[in-house]
C-alpha atoms as a PDB file:
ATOM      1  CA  UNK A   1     -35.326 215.105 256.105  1.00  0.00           C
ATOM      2  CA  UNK A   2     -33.131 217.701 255.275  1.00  0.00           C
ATOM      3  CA  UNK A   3     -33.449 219.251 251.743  1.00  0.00           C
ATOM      4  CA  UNK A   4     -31.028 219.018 248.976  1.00  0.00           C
ATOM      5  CA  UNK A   5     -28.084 221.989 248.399  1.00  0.00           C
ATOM      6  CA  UNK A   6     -27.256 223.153 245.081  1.00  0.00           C
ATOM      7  CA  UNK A   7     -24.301 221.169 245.075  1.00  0.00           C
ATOM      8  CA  UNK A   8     -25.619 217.786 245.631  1.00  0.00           C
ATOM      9  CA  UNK A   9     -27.578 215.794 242.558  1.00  0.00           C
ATOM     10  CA  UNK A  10     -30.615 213.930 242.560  1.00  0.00           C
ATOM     11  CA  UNK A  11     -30.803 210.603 240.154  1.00  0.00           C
ATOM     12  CA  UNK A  12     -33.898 208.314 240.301  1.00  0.00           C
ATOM     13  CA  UNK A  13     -35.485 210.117 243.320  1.00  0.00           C
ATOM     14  CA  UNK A  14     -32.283 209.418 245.498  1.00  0.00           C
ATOM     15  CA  UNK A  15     -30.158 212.484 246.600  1.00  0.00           C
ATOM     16  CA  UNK A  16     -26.427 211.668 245.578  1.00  0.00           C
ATOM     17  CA  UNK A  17     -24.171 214.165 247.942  1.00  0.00           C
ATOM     18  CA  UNK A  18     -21.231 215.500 245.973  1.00  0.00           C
ATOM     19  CA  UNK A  19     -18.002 215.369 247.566  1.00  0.00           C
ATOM     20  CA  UNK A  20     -14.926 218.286 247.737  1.00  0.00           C
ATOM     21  CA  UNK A  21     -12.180 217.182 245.614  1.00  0.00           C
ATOM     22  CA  UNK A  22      -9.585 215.127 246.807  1.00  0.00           C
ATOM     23  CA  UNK A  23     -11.683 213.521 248.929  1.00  0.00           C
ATOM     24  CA  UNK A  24     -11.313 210.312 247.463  1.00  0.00           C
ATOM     25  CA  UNK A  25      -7.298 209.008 247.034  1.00  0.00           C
ATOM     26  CA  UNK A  26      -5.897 208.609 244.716  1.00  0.00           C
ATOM     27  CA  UNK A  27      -6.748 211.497 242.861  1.00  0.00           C
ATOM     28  CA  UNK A  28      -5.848 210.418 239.234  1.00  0.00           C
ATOM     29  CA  UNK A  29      -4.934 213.350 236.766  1.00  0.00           C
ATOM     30  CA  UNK A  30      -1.860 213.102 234.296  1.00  0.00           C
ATOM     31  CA  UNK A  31       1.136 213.884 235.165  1.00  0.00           C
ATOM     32  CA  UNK A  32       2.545 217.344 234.920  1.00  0.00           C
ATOM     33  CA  UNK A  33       5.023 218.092 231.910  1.00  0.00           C
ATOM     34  CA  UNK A  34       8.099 219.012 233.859  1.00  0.00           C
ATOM     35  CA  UNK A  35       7.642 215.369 235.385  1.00  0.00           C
ATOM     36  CA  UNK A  36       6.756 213.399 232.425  1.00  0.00           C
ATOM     37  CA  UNK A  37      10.301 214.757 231.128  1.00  0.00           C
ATOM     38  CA  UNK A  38      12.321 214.176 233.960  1.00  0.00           C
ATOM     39  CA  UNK A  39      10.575 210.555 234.448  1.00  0.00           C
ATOM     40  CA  UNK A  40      11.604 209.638 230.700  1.00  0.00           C
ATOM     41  CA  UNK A  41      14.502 211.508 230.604  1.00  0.00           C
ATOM     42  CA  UNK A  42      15.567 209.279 233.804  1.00  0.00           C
ATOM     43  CA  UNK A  43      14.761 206.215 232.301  1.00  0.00           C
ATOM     44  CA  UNK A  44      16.567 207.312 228.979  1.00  0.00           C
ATOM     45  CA  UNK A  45      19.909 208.332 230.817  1.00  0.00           C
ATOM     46  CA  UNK A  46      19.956 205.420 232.413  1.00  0.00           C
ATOM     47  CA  UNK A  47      19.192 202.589 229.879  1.00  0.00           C
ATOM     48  CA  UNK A  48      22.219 204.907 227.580  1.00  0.00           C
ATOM     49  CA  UNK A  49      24.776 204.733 230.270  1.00  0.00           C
ATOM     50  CA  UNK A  50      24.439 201.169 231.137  1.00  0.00           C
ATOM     51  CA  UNK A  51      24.755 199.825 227.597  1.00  0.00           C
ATOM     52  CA  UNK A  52      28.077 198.777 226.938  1.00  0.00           C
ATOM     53  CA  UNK A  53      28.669 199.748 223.510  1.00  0.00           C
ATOM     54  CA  UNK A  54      27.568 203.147 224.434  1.00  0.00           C
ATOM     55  CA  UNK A  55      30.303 202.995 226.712  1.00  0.00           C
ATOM     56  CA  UNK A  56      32.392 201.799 224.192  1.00  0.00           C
ATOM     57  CA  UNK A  57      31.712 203.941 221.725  1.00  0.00           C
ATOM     58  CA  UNK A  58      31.836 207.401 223.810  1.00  0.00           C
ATOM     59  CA  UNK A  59      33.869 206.681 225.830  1.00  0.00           C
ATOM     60  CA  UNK A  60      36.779 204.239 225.746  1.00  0.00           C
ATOM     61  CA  UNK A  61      37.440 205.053 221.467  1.00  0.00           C
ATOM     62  CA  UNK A  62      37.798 208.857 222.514  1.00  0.00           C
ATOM     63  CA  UNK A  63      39.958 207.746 225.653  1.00  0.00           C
ATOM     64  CA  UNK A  64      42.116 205.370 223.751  1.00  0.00           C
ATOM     65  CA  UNK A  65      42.411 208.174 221.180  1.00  0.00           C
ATOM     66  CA  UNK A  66      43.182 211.062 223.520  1.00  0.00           C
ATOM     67  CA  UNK A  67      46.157 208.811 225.079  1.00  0.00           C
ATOM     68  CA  UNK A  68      47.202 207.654 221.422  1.00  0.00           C
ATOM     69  CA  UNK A  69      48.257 211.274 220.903  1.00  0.00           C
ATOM     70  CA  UNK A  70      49.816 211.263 223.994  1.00  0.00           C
ATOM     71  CA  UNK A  71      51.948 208.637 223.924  1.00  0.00           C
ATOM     72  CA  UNK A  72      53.032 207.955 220.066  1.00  0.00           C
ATOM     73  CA  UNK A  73      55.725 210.168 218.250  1.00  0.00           C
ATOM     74  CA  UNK A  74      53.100 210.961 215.236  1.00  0.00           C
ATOM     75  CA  UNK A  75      51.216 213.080 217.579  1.00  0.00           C
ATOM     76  CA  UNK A  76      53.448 216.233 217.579  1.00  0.00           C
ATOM     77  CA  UNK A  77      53.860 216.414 213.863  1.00  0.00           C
ATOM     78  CA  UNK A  78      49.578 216.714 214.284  1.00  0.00           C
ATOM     79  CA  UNK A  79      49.633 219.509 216.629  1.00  0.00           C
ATOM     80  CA  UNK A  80      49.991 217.630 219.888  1.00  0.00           C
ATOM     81  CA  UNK A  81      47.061 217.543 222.663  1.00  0.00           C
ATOM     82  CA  UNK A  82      45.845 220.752 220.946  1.00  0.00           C
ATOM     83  CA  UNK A  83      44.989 219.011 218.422  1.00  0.00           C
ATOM     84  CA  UNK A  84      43.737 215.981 220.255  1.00  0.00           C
ATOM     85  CA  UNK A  85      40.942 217.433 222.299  1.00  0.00           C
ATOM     86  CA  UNK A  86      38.649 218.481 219.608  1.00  0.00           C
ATOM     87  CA  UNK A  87      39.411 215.185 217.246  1.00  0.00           C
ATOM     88  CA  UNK A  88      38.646 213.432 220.560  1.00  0.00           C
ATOM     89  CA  UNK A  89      35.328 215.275 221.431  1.00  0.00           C
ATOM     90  CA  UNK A  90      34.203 215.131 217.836  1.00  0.00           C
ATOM     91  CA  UNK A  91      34.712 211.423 218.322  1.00  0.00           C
ATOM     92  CA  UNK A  92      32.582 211.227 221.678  1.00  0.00           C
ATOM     93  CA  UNK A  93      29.605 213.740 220.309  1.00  0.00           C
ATOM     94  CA  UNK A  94      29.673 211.552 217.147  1.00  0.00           C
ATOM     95  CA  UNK A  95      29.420 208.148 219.312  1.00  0.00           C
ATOM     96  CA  UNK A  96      26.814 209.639 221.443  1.00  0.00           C
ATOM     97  CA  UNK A  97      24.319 211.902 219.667  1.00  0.00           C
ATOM     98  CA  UNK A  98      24.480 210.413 215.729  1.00  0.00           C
ATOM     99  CA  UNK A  99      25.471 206.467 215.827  1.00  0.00           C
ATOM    100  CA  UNK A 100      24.267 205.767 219.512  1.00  0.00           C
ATOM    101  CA  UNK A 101      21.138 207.171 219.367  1.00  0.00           C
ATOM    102  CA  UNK A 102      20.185 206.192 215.861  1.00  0.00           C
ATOM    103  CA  UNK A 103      20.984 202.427 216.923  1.00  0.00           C
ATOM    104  CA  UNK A 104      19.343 202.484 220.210  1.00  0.00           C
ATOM    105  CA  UNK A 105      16.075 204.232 218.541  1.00  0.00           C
ATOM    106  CA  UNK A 106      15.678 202.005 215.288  1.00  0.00           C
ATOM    107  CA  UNK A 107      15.968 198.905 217.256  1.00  0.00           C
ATOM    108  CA  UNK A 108      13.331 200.253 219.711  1.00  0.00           C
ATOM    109  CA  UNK A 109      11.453 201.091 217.036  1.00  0.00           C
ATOM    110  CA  UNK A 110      11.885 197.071 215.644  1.00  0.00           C
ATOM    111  CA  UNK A 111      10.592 195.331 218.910  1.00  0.00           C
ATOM    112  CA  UNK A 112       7.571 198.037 219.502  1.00  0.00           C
ATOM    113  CA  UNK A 113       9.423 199.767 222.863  1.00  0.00           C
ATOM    114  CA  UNK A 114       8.483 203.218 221.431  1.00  0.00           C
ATOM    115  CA  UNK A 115       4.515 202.073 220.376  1.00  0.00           C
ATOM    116  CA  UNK A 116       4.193 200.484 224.070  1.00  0.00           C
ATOM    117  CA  UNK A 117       5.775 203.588 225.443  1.00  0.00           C
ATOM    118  CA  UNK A 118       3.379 205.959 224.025  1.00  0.00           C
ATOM    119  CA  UNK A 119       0.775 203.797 224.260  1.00  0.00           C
ATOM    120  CA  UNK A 120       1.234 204.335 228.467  1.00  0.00           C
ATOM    121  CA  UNK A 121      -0.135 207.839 227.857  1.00  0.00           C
ATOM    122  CA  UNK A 122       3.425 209.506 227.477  1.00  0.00           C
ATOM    123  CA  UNK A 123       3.543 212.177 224.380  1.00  0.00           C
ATOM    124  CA  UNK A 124       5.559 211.485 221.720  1.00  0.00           C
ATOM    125  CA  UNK A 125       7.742 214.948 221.840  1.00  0.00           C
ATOM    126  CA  UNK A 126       8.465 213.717 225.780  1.00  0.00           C
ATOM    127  CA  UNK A 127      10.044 210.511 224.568  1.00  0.00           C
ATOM    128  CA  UNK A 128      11.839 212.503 222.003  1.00  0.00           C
ATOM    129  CA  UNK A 129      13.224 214.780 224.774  1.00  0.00           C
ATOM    130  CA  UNK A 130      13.652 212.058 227.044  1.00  0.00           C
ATOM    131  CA  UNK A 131      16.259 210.841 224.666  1.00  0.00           C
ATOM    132  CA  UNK A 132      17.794 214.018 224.260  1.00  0.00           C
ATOM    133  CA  UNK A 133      18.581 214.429 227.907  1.00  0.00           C
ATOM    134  CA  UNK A 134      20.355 210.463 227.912  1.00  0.00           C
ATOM    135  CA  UNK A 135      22.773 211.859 225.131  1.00  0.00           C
ATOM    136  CA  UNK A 136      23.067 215.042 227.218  1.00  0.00           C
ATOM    137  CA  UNK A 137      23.430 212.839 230.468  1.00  0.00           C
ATOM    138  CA  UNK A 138      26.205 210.747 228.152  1.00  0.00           C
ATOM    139  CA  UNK A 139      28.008 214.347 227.196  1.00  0.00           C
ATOM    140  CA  UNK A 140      28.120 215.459 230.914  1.00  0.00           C
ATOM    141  CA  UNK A 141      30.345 211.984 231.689  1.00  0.00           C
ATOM    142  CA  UNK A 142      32.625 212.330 228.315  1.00  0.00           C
ATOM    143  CA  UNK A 143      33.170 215.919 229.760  1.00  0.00           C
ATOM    144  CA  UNK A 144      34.310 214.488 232.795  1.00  0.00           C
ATOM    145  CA  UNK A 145      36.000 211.437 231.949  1.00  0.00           C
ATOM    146  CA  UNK A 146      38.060 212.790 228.919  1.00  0.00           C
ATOM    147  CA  UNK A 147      37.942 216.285 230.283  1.00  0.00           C
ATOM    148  CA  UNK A 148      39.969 214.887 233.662  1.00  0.00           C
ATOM    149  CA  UNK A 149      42.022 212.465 231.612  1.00  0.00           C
ATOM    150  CA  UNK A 150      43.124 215.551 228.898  1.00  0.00           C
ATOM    151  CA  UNK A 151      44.324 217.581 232.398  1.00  0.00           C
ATOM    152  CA  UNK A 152      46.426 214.846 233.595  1.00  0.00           C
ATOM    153  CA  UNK A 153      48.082 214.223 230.424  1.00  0.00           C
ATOM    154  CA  UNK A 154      49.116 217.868 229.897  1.00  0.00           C
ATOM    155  CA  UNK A 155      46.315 219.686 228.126  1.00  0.00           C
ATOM    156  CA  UNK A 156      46.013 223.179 229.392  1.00  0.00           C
ATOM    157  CA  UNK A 157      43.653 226.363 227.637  1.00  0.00           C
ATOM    158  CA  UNK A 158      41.943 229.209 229.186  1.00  0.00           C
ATOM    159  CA  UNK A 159      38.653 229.302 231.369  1.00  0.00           C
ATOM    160  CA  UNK A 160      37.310 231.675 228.638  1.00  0.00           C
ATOM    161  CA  UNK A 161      37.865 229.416 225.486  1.00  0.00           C
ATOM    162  CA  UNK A 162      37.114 226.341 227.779  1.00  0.00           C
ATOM    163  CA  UNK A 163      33.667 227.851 227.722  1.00  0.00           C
ATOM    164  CA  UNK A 164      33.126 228.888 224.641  1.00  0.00           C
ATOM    165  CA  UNK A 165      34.453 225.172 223.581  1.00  0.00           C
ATOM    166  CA  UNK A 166      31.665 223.608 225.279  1.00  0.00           C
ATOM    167  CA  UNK A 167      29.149 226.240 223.904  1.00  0.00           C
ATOM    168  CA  UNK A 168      30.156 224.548 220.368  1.00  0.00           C
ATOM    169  CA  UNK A 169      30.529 221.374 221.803  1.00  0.00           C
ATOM    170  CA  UNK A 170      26.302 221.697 222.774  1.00  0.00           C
ATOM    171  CA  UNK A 171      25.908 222.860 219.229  1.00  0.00           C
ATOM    172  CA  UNK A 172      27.429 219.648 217.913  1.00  0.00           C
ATOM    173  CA  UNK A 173      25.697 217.271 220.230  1.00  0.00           C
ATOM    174  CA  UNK A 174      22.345 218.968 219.137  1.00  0.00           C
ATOM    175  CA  UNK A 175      23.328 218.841 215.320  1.00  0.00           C
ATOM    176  CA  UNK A 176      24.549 214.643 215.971  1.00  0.00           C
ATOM    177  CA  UNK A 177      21.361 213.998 218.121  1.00  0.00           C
ATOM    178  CA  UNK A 178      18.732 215.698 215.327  1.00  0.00           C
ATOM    179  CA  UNK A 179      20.758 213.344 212.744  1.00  0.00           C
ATOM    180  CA  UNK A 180      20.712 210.319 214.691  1.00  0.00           C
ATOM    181  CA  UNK A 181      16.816 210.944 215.582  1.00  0.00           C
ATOM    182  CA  UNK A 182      16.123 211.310 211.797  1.00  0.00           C
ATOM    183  CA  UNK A 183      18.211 208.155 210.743  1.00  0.00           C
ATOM    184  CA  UNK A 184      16.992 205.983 213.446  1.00  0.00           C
ATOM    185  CA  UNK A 185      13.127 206.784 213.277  1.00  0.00           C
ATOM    186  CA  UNK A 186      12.939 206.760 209.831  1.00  0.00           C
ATOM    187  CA  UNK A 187      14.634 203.576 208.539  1.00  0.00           C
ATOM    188  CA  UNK A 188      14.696 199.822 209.190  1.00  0.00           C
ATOM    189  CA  UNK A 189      16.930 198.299 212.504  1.00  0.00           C
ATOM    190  CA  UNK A 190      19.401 196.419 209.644  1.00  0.00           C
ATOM    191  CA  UNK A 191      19.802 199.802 207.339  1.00  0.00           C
ATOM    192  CA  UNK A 192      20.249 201.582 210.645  1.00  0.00           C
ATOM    193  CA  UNK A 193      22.974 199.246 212.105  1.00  0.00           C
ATOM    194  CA  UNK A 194      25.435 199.105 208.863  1.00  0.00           C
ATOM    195  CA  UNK A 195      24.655 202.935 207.650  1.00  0.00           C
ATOM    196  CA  UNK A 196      25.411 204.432 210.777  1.00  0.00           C
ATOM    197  CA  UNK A 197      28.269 202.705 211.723  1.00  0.00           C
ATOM    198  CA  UNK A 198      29.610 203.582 208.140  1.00  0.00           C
ATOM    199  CA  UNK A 199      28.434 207.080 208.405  1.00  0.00           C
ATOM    200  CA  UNK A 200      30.442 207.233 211.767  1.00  0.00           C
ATOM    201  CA  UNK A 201      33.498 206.104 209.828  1.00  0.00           C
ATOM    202  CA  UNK A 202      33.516 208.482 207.129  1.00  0.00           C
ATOM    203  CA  UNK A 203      32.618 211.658 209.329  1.00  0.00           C
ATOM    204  CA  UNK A 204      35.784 210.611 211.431  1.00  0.00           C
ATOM    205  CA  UNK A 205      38.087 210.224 208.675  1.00  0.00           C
ATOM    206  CA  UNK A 206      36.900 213.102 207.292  1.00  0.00           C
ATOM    207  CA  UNK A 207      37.932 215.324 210.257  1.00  0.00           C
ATOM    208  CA  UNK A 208      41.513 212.872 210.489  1.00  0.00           C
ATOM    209  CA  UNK A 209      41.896 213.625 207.106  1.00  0.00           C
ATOM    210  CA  UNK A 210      41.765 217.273 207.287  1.00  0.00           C
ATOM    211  CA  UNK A 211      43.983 217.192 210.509  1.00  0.00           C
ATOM    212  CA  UNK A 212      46.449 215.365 209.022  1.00  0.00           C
ATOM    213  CA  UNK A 213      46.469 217.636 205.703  1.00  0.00           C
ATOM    214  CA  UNK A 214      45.645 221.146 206.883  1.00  0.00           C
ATOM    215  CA  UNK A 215      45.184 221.651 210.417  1.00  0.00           C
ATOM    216  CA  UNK A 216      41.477 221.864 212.077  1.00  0.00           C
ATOM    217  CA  UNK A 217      41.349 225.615 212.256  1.00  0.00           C
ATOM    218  CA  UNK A 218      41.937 226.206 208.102  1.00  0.00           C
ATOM    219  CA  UNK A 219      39.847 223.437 206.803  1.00  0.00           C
ATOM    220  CA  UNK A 220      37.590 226.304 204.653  1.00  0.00           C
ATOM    221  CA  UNK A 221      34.577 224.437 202.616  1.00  0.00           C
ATOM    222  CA  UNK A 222      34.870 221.110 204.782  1.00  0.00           C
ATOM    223  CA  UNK A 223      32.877 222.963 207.459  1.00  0.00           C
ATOM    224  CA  UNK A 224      30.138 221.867 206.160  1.00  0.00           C
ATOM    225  CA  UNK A 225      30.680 218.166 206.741  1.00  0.00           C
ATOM    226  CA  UNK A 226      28.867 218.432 210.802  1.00  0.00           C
ATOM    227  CA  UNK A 227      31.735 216.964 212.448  1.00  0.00           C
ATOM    228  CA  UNK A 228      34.532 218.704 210.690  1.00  0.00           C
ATOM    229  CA  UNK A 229      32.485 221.314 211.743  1.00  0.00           C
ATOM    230  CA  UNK A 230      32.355 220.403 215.694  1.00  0.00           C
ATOM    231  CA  UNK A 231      36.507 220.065 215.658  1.00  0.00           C
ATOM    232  CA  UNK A 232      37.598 223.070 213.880  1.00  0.00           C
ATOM    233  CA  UNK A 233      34.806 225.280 216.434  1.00  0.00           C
ATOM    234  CA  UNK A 234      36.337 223.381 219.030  1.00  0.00           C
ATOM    235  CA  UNK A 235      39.793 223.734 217.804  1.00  0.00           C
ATOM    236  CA  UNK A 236      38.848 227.747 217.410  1.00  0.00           C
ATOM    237  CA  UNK A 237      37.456 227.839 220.869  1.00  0.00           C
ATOM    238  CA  UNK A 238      40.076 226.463 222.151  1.00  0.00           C
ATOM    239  CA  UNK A 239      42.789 228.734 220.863  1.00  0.00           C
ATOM    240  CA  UNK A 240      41.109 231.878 221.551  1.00  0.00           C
ATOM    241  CA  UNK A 241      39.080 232.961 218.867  1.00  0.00           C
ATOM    242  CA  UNK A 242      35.155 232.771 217.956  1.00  0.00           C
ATOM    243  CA  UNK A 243      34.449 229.796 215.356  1.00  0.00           C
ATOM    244  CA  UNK A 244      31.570 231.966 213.673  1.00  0.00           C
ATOM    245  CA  UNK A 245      31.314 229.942 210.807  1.00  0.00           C
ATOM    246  CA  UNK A 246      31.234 226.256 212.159  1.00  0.00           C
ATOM    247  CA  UNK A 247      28.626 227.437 214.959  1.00  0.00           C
ATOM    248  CA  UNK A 248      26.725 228.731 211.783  1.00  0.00           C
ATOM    249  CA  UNK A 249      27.227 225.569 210.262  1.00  0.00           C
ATOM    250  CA  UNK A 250      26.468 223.070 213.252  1.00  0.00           C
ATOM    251  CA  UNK A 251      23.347 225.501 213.894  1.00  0.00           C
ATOM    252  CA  UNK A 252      22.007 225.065 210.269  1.00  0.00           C
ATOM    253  CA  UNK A 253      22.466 221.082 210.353  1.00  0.00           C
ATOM    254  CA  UNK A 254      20.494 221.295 214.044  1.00  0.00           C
ATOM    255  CA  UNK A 255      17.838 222.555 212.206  1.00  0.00           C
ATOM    256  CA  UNK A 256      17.782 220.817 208.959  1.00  0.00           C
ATOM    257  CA  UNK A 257      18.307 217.741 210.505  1.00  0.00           C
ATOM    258  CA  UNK A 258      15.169 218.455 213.318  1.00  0.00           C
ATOM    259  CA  UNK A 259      12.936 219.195 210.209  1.00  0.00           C
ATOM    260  CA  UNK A 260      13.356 215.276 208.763  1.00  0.00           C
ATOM    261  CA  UNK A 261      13.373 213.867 212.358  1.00  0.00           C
ATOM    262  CA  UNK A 262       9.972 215.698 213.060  1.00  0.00           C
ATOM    263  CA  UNK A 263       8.592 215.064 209.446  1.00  0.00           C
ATOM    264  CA  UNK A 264       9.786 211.400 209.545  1.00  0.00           C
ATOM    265  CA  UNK A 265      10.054 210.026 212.365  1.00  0.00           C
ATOM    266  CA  UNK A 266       7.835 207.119 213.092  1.00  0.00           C
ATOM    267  CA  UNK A 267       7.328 205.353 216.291  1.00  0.00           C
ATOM    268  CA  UNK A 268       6.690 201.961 214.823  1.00  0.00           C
ATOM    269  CA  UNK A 269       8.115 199.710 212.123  1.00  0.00           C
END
């Protein structure tokens, strides 16, 4: 009989030979981080862009709106398509990161989708991002959809402040997401479904309001309202110039707004 090595064990007088790893399949472990994101930030992107009143709401309102300006007489005396685009996309990041997401969240919140998700063993900040990449996933297809449709109803602006429009445009969707995270994990389904459909009113009448009465590059103090602040930086971007103080402002509501969704949020209720 052969003795023992150093790497086998001996329990109740029996020698137990220890085995290389992997030598047994499967080979459970958890799941590395890059993975668990893209996993739930599949799933995410998906469920989002096969609801329908995500589609409705970021996509076909912003469409209808962007050929509203086109076609009715009103539009010119409001600055035309120039004007359009950023109403449009303040619209679609508004749909998308704040009323969307604060919906879909507070409702998965009601029926315990978030507690069985984390009780699988994923983290909570990966469901978080996974979330985050469906509204980014939702952004990518406004950008193309009402990007396309703006091009083949006329709208023309340079490569450089095309750029520098979506910089602002991530800016906003951040700010809208951090807001719609906060509202949605911190509140009841019902409170959720009437304020942030209200909230989504106001914020857009806000930013037709100024439109309408000043223009969206000289609306001054209403940069602090987020999405006034999105269309003006937008409407900035667009034209040429750097909107320093509605990227301030969308920056400083990204971060305020992160601050109550991490100190509030709950994951049941």
């Amino acid at each position: 009989m052969s003795k023992p090595s150093q790497s086998d064990a001996v329990m109740n007088g029996q020698i137990l030979p220890s085995f290389e790893p992997g030598t047994f399949a499967p080979n459970a472990k958890s799941a590395s981080k890059a993975k668990m994101i893209a996993a739930q930030g599949t799933m995410e992107a998906k469920l989002m862009l096969r609801h329908g009143e995500q589609q409705l709401l970021s996509i076909i309102i912003p469409l209808g709106l962007l050929i509203a300006f086109r076609i009715f007489p009103f539009a010119e005396d409001l600055g035309g398509m120039d004007a359009a685009i950023p109403m449009v996309f303040a619209v679609a990041a508004t749909s998308a990161g704040f009323t969307g997401q604060a919906i879909a969240v507070a409702f998965d919140r009601r029926y315990g989708a978030l507690k069985r998700n984390g009780a699988s063993g994923v983290p909570a900040w990966a469901i978080i991002v996974g979330k985050i990449i469906a509204v980014f996933a939702m952004v990518c297809l406004q950008v193309v959809v009402l990007g396309t449709a703006a091009i083949i109803l006329g709208f023309r602006a340079p490569v450089g402040g095309v750029l520098l429009a979506l910089i602002v445009l991530l800016l906003g969707v951040a700010s809208f997401t951090a807001l719609g995270l906060a509202l949605g994990g911190s509140l009841s389904a019902e409170i959720v479904l009437a304020l942030s459909n209200l909230i989504w009113f106001v914020l857009l009448a806000i930013v037709g309001w100024a439109l309408y009465s000043q223009g969206l590059t000289e609306v001054g103090w209403l940069n602090a309202i987020p999405s006034v602040a999105l269309a003006s930086g937008l409407a900035e971007a667009l034209s040429g110039s750097i909107p320093f103080i509605p990227i301030i402002a969308l920056i400083l509501w990204a971060i305020g707004a992160s601050y109550i969704a991490t100190k509030w949020f709950r994951f049941a209720g």
